[in-house]
PDB file of N, CA and C in Angstrom:
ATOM      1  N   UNK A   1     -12.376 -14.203  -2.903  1.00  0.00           N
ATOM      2  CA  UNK A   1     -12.015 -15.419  -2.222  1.00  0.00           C
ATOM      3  C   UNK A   1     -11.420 -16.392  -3.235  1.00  0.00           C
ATOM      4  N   UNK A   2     -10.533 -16.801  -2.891  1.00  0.00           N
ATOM      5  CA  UNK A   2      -9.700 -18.097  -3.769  1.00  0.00           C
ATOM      6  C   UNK A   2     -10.318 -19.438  -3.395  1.00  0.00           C
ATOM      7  N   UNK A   3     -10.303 -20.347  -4.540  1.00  0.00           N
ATOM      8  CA  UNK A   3     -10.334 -21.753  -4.114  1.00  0.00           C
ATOM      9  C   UNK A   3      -9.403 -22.562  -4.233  1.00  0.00           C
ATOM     10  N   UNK A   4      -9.489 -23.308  -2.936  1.00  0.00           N
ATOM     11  CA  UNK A   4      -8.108 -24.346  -3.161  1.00  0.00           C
ATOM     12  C   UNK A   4      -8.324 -25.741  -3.712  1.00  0.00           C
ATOM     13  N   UNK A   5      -7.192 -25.731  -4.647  1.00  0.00           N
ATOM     14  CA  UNK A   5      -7.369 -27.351  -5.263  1.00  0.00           C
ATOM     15  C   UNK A   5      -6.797 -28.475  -4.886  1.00  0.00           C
ATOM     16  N   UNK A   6      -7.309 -29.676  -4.960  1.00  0.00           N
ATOM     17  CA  UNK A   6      -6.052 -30.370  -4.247  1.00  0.00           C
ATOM     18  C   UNK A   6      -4.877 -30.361  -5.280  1.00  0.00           C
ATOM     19  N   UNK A   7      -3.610 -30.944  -4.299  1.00  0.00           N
ATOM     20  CA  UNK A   7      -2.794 -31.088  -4.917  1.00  0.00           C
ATOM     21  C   UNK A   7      -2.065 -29.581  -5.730  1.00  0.00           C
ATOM     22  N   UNK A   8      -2.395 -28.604  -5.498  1.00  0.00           N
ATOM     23  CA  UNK A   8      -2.276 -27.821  -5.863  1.00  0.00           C
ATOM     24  C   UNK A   8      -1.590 -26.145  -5.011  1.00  0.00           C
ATOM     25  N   UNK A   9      -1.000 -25.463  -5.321  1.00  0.00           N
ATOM     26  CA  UNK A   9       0.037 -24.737  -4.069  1.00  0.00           C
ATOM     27  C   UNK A   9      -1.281 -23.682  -3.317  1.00  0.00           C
ATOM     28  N   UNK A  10      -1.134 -23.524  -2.006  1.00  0.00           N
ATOM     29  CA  UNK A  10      -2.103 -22.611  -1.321  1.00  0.00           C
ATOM     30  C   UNK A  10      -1.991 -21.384  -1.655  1.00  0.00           C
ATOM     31  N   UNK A  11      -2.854 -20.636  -1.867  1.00  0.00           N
ATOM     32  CA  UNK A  11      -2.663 -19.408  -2.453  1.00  0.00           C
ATOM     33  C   UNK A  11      -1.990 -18.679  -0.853  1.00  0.00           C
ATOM     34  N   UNK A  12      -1.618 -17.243  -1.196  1.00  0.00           N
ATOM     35  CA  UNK A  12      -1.099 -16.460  -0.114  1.00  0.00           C
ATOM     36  C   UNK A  12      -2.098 -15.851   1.066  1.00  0.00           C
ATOM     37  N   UNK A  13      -2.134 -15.866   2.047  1.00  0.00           N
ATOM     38  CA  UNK A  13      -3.207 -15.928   3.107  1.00  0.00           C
ATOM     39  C   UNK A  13      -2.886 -14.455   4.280  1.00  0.00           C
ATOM     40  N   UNK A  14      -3.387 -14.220   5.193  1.00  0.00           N
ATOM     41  CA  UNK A  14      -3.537 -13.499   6.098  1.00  0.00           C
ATOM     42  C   UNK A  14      -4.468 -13.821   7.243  1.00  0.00           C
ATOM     43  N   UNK A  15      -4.302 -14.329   8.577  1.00  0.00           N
ATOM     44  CA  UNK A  15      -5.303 -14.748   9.219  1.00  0.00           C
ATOM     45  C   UNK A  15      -4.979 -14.441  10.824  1.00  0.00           C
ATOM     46  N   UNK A  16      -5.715 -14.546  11.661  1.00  0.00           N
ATOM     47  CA  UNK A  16      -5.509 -13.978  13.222  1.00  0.00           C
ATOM     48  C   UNK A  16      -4.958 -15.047  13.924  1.00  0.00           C
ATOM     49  N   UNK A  17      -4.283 -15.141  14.719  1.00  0.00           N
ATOM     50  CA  UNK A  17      -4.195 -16.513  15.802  1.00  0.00           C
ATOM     51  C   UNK A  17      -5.085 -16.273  16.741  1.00  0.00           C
ATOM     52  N   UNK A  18      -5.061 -17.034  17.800  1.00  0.00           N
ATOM     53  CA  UNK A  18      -5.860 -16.870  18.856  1.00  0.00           C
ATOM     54  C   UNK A  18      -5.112 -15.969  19.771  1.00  0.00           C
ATOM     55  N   UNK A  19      -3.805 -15.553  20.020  1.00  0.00           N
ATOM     56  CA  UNK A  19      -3.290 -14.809  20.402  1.00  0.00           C
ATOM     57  C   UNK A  19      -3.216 -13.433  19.527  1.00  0.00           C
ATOM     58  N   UNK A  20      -4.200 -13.336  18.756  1.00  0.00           N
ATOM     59  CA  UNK A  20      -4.393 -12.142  18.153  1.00  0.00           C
ATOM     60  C   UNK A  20      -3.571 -11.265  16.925  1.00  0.00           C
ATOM     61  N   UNK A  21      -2.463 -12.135  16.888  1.00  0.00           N
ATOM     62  CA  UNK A  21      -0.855 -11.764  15.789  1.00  0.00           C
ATOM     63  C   UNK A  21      -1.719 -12.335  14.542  1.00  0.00           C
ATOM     64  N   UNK A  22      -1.074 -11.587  13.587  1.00  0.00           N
ATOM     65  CA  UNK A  22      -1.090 -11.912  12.245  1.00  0.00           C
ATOM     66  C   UNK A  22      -0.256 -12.612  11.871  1.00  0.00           C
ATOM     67  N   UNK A  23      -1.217 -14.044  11.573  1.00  0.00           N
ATOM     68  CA  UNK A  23       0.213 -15.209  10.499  1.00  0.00           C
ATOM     69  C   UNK A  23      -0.388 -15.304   9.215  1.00  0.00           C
ATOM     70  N   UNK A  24       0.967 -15.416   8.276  1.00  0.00           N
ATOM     71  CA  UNK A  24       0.503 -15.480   6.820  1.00  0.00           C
ATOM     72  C   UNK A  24       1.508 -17.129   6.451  1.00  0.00           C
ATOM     73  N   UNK A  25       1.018 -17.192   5.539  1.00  0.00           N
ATOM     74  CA  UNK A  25       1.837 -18.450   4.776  1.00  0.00           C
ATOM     75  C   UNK A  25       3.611 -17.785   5.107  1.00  0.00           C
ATOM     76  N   UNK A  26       3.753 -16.929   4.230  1.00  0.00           N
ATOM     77  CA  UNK A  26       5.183 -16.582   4.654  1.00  0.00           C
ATOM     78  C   UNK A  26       5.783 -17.287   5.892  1.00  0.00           C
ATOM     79  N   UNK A  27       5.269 -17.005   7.100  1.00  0.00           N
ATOM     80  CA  UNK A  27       5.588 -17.317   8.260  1.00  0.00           C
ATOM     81  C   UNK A  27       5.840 -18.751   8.278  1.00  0.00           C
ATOM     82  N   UNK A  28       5.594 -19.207   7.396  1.00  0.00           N
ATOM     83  CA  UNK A  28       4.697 -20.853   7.456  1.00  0.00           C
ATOM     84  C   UNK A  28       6.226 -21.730   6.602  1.00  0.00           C
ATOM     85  N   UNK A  29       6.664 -20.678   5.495  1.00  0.00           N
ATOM     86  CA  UNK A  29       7.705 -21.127   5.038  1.00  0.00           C
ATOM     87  C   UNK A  29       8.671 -22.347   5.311  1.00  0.00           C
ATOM     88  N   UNK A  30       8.956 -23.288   4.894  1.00  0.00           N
ATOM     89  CA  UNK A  30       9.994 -24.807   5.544  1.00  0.00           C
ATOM     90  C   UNK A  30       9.340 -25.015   6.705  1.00  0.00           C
ATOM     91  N   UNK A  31       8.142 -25.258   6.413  1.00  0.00           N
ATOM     92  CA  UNK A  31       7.764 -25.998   7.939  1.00  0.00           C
ATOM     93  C   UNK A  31       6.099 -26.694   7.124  1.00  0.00           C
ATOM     94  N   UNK A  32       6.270 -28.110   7.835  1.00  0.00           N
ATOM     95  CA  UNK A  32       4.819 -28.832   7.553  1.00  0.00           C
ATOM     96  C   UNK A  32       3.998 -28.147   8.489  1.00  0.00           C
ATOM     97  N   UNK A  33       2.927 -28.146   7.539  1.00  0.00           N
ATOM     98  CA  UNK A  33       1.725 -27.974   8.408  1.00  0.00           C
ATOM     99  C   UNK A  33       0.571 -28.409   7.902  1.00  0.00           C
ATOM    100  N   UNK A  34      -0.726 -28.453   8.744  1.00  0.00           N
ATOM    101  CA  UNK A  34      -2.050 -28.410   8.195  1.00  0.00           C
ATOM    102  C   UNK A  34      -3.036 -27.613   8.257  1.00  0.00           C
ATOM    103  N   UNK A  35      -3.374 -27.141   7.507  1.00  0.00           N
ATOM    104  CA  UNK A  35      -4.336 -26.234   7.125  1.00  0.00           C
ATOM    105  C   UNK A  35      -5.557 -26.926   7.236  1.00  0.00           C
ATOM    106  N   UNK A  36      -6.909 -27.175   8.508  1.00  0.00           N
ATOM    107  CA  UNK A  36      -7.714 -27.667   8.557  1.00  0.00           C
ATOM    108  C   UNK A  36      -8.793 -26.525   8.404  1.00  0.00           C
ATOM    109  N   UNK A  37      -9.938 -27.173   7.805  1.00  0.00           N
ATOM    110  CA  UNK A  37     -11.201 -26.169   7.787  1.00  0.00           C
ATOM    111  C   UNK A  37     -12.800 -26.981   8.571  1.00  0.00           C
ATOM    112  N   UNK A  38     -13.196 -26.736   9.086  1.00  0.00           N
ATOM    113  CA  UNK A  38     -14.437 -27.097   9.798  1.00  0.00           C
ATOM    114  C   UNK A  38     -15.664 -26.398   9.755  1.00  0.00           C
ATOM    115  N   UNK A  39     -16.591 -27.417   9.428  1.00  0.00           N
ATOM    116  CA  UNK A  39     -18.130 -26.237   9.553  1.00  0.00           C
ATOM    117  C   UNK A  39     -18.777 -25.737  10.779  1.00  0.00           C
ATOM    118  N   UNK A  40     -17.894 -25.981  11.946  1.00  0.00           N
ATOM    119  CA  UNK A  40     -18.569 -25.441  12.926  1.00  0.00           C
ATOM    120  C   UNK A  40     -18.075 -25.364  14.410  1.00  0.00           C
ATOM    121  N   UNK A  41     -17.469 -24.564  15.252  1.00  0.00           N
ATOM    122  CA  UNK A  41     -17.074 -24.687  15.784  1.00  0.00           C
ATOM    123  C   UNK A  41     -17.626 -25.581  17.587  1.00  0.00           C
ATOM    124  N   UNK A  42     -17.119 -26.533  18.395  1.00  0.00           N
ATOM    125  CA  UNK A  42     -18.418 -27.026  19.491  1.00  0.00           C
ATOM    126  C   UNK A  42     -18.961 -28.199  19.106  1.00  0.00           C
ATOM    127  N   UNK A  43     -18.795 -28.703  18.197  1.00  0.00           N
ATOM    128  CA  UNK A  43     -19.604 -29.598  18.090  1.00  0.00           C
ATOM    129  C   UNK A  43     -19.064 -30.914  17.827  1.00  0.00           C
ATOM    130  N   UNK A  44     -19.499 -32.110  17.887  1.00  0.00           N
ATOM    131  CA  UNK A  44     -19.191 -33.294  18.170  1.00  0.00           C
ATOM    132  C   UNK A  44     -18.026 -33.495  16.406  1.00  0.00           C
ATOM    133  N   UNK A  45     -18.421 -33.702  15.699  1.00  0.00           N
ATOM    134  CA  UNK A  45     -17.731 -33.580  14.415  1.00  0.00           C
ATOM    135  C   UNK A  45     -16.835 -32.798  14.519  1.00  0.00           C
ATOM    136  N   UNK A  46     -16.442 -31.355  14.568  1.00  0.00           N
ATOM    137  CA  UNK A  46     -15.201 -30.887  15.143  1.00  0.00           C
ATOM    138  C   UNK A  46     -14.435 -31.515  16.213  1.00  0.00           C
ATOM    139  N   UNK A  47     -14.887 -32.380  16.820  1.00  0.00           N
ATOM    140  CA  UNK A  47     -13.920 -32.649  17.717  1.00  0.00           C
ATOM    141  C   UNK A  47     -13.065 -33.812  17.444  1.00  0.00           C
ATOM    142  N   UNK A  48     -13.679 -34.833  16.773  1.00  0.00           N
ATOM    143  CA  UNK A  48     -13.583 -35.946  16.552  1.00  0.00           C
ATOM    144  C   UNK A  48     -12.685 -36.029  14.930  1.00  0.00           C
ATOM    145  N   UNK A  49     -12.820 -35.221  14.191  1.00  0.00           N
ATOM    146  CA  UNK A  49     -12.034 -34.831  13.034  1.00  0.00           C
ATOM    147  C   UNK A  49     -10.998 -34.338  13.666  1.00  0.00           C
ATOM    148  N   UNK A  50     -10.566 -32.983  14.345  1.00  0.00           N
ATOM    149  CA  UNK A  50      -9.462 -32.843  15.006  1.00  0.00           C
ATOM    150  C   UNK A  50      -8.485 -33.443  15.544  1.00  0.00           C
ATOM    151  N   UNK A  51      -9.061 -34.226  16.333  1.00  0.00           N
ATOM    152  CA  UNK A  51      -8.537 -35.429  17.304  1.00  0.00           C
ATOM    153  C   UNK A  51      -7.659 -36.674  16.315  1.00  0.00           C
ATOM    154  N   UNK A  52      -7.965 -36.390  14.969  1.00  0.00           N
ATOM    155  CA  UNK A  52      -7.139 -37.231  13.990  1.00  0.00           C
ATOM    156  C   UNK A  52      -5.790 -37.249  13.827  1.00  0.00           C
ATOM    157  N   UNK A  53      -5.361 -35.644  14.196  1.00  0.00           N
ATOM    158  CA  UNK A  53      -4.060 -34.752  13.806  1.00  0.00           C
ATOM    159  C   UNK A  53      -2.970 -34.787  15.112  1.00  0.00           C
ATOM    160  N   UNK A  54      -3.705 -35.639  15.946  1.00  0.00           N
ATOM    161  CA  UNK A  54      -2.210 -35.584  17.222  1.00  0.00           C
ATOM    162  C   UNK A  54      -1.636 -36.280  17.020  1.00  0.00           C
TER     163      UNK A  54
END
């Protein structure tokens, strides 16, 4: 497992969507995005952190 630093480039990734496809950073190429992480999915704090990003 890698750690990310701030300020620092994301290492190269592999991960599922919810539609089940494989996206990697590649894919991600010229385009902003955010990479959010949460401790838990359901719960009041996930929702309310999320809700930051619309």
């Amino acid at each position: 497992m890698s750690t990310v630093q701030l300020n620092q480039p994301v290492p190269a990734f592999t991960c599922a969507t919810t539609a089940e496809e494989a996206l990697t950073l590649d894919n991600l190429q010229g385009k902003n995005i955010v990479i959010y992480f949460y401790p838990k999915d359901n719960t009041p704090g996930c929702t309310l952190e999320v809700s930051r990003f619309s």
